[in-house]
Protein backbone atom coordinates (compact mmCIF):
# COMPACT_ATOMS: atom_id res chain seq x y z
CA UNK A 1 150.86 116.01 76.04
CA UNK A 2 148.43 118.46 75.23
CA UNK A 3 149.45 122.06 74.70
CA UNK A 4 146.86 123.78 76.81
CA UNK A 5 144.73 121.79 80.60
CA UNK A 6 142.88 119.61 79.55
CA UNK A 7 140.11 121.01 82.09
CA UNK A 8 139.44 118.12 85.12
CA UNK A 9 135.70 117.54 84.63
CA UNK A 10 135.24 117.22 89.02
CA UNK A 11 137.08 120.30 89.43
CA UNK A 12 135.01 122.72 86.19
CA UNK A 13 133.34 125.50 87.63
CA UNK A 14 131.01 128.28 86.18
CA UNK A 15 129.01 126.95 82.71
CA UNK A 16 131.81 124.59 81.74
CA UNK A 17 131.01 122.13 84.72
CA UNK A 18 127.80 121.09 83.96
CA UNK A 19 128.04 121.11 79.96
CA UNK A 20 130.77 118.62 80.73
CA UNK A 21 128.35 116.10 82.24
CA UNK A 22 125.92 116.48 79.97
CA UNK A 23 129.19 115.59 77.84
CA UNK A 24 129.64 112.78 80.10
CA UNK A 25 126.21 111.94 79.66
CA UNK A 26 126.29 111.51 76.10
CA UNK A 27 129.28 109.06 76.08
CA UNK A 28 130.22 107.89 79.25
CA UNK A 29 133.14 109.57 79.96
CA UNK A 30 134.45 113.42 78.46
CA UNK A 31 136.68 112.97 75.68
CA UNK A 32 139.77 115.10 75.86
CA UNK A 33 139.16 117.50 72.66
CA UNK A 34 135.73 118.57 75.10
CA UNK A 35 138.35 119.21 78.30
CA UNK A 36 140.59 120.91 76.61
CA UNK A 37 137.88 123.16 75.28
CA UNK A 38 136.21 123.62 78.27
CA UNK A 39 139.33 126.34 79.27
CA UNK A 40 136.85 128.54 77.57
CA UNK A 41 132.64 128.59 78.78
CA UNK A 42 131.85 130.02 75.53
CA UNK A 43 133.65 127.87 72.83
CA UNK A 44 133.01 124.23 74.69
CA UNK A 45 129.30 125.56 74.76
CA UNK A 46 129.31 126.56 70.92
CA UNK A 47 130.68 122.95 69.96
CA UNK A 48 128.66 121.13 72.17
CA UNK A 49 125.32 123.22 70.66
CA UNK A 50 127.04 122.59 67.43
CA UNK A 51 126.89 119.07 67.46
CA UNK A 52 123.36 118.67 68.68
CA UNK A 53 122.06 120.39 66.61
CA UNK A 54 123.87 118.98 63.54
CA UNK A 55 122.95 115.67 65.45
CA UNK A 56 119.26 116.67 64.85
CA UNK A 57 119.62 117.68 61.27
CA UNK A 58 118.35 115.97 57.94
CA UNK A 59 121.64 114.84 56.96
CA UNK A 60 121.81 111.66 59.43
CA UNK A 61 124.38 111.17 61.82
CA UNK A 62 126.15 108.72 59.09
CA UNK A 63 126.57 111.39 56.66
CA UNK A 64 127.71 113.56 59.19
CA UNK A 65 130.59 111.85 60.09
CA UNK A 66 131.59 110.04 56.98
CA UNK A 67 132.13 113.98 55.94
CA UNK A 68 134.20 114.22 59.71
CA UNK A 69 136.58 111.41 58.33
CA UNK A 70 137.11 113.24 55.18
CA UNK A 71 137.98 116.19 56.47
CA UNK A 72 140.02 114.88 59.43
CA UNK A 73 142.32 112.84 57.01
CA UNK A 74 142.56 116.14 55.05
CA UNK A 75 143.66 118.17 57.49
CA UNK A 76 145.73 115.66 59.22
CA UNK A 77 143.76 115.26 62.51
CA UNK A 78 144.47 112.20 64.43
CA UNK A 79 142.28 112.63 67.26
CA UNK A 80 138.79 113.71 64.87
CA UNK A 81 140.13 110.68 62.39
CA UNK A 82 139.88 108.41 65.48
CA UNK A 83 136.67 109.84 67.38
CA UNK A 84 134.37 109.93 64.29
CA UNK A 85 135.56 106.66 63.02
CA UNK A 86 133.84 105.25 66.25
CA UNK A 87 130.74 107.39 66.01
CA UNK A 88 130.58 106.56 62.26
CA UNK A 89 130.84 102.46 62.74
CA UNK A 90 127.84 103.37 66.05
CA UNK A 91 126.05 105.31 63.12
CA UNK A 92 125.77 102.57 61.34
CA UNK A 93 128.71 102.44 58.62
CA UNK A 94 130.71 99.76 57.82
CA UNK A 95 134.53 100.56 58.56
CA UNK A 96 134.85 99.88 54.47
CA UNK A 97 132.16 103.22 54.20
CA UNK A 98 134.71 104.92 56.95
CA UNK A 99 137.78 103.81 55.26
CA UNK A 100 136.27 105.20 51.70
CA UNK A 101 135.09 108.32 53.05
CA UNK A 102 138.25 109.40 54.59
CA UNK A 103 139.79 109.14 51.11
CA UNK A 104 136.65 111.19 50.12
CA UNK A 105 135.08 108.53 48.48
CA UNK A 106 131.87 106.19 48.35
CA UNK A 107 129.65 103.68 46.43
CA UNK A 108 126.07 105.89 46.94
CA UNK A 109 126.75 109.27 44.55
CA UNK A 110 124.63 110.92 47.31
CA UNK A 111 127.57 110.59 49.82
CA UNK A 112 130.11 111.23 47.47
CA UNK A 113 128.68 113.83 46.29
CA UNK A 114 128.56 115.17 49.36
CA UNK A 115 132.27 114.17 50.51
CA UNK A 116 133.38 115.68 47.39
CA UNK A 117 131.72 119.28 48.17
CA UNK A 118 132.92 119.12 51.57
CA UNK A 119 136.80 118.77 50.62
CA UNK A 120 136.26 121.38 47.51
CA UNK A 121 135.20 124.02 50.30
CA UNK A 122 138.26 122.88 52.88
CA UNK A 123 141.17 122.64 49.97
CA UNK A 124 139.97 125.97 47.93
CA UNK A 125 138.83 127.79 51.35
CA UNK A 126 135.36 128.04 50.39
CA UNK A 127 135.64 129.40 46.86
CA UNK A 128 133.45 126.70 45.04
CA UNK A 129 132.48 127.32 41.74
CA UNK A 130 128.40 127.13 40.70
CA UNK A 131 129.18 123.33 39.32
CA UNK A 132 129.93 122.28 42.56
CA UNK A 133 126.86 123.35 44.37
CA UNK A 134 124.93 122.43 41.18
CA UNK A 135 126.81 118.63 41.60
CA UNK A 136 124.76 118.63 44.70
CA UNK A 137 121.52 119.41 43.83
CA UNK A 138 121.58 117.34 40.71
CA UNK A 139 122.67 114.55 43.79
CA UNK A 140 119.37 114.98 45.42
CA UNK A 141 120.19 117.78 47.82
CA UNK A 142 117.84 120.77 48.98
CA UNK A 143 119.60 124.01 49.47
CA UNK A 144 118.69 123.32 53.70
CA UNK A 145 120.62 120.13 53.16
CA UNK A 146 123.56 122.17 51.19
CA UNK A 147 123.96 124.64 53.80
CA UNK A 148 123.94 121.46 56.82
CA UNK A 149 126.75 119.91 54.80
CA UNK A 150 128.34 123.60 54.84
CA UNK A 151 127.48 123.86 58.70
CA UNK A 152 129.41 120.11 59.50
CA UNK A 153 132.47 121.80 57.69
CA UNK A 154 132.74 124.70 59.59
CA UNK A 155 132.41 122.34 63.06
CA UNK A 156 135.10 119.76 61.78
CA UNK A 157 137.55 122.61 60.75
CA UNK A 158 137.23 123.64 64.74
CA UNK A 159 137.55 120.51 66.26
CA UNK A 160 140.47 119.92 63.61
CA UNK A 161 142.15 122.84 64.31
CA UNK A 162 142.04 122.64 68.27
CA UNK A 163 142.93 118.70 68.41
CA UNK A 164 146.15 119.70 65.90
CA UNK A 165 147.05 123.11 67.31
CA UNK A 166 146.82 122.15 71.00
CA UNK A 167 148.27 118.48 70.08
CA UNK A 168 145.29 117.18 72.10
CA UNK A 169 145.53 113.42 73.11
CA UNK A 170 143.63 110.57 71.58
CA UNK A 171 141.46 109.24 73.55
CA UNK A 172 139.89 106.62 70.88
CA UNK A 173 140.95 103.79 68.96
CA UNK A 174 143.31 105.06 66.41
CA UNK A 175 143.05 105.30 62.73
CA UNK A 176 145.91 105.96 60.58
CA UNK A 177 146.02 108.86 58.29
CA UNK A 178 145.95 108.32 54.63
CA UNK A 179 149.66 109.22 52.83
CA UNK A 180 149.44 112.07 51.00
């Protein structure tokens, strides 16, 4: 049971109610990490932007959540594990490229490179060293591309942290976290 509402989308008023059907819009029902954000206007319509425009960045929406897995198994987030395991598989990866990037991993050095950076900046808090960003470029990535990567961190570590703080439900097919 989740430890805040979990906002009923028929009964949202002010700005929440109708960013929640374009939410419902997008994929046919609102998942409950979106409800339980909608308590406040102003953070459910900071995600939401979030993700579009992250949707409609260079990166590719495969990228983008192959580096949601990673750090979802790193910070021990059942529900983002679950929800961008399904986005990733509709994005086109395989559930072996899922399974691989939430142990940080994959076969193209591009992604891994990329997986890699991403759990360097959630494990050391940000304090990356110049190799790390230079592992990137010498991957094939433009400093726009560097700071998207940066920019999917920052919106996994808030839908990490409110799924696992308010113990939101899982509303998608689970995936088990990897043992540490």
């Amino acid at each position: 049971m989740s430890r805040i509402e979990l906002v009923n989308v028929c009964q949202a008023t002010g700005e929440a109610g109708p960013l929640l059907q374009q939410i419902h819009g997008a994929f046919g029902v609102v998942p409950n990490m979106f409800r339980a954000v909608a308590n406040s206007p102003a953070a459910l319509r900071s995600m939401w932007g979030s993700f579009g425009a992250l949707g409609a960045g260079t990166l590719g929406a495969k990228l983008g959540e192959q580096i949601a897995v990673a750090i979802a198994d790193r910070n021990d987030c059942s529900y983002c594990l679950a929800a961008h395991t399904a986005l990733g598989r509709k994005a086109g990866a395989t559930a072996q490229e899922m399974a691989a990037a939430q142990a940080g991993e994959s076969d193209d050095p591009k992604t891994a490179a990329a997986l890699q950076f991403a759990l360097a900046v959630v494990e050391n808090r940000a304090h990356v060293d110049d190799a790390a960003v230079a592992n990137l470029r010498a991957a094939g990535f433009d400093d726009g591309e560097i700071v998207e990567i940066m920019a999917h961190v920052a919106l996994n570590l808030f839908t990490n942290y409110v799924n696992v703080a308010f113990d939101v439900p899982v509303d998608f097919p689970g995936v088990k976290l990897r043992a540490k």
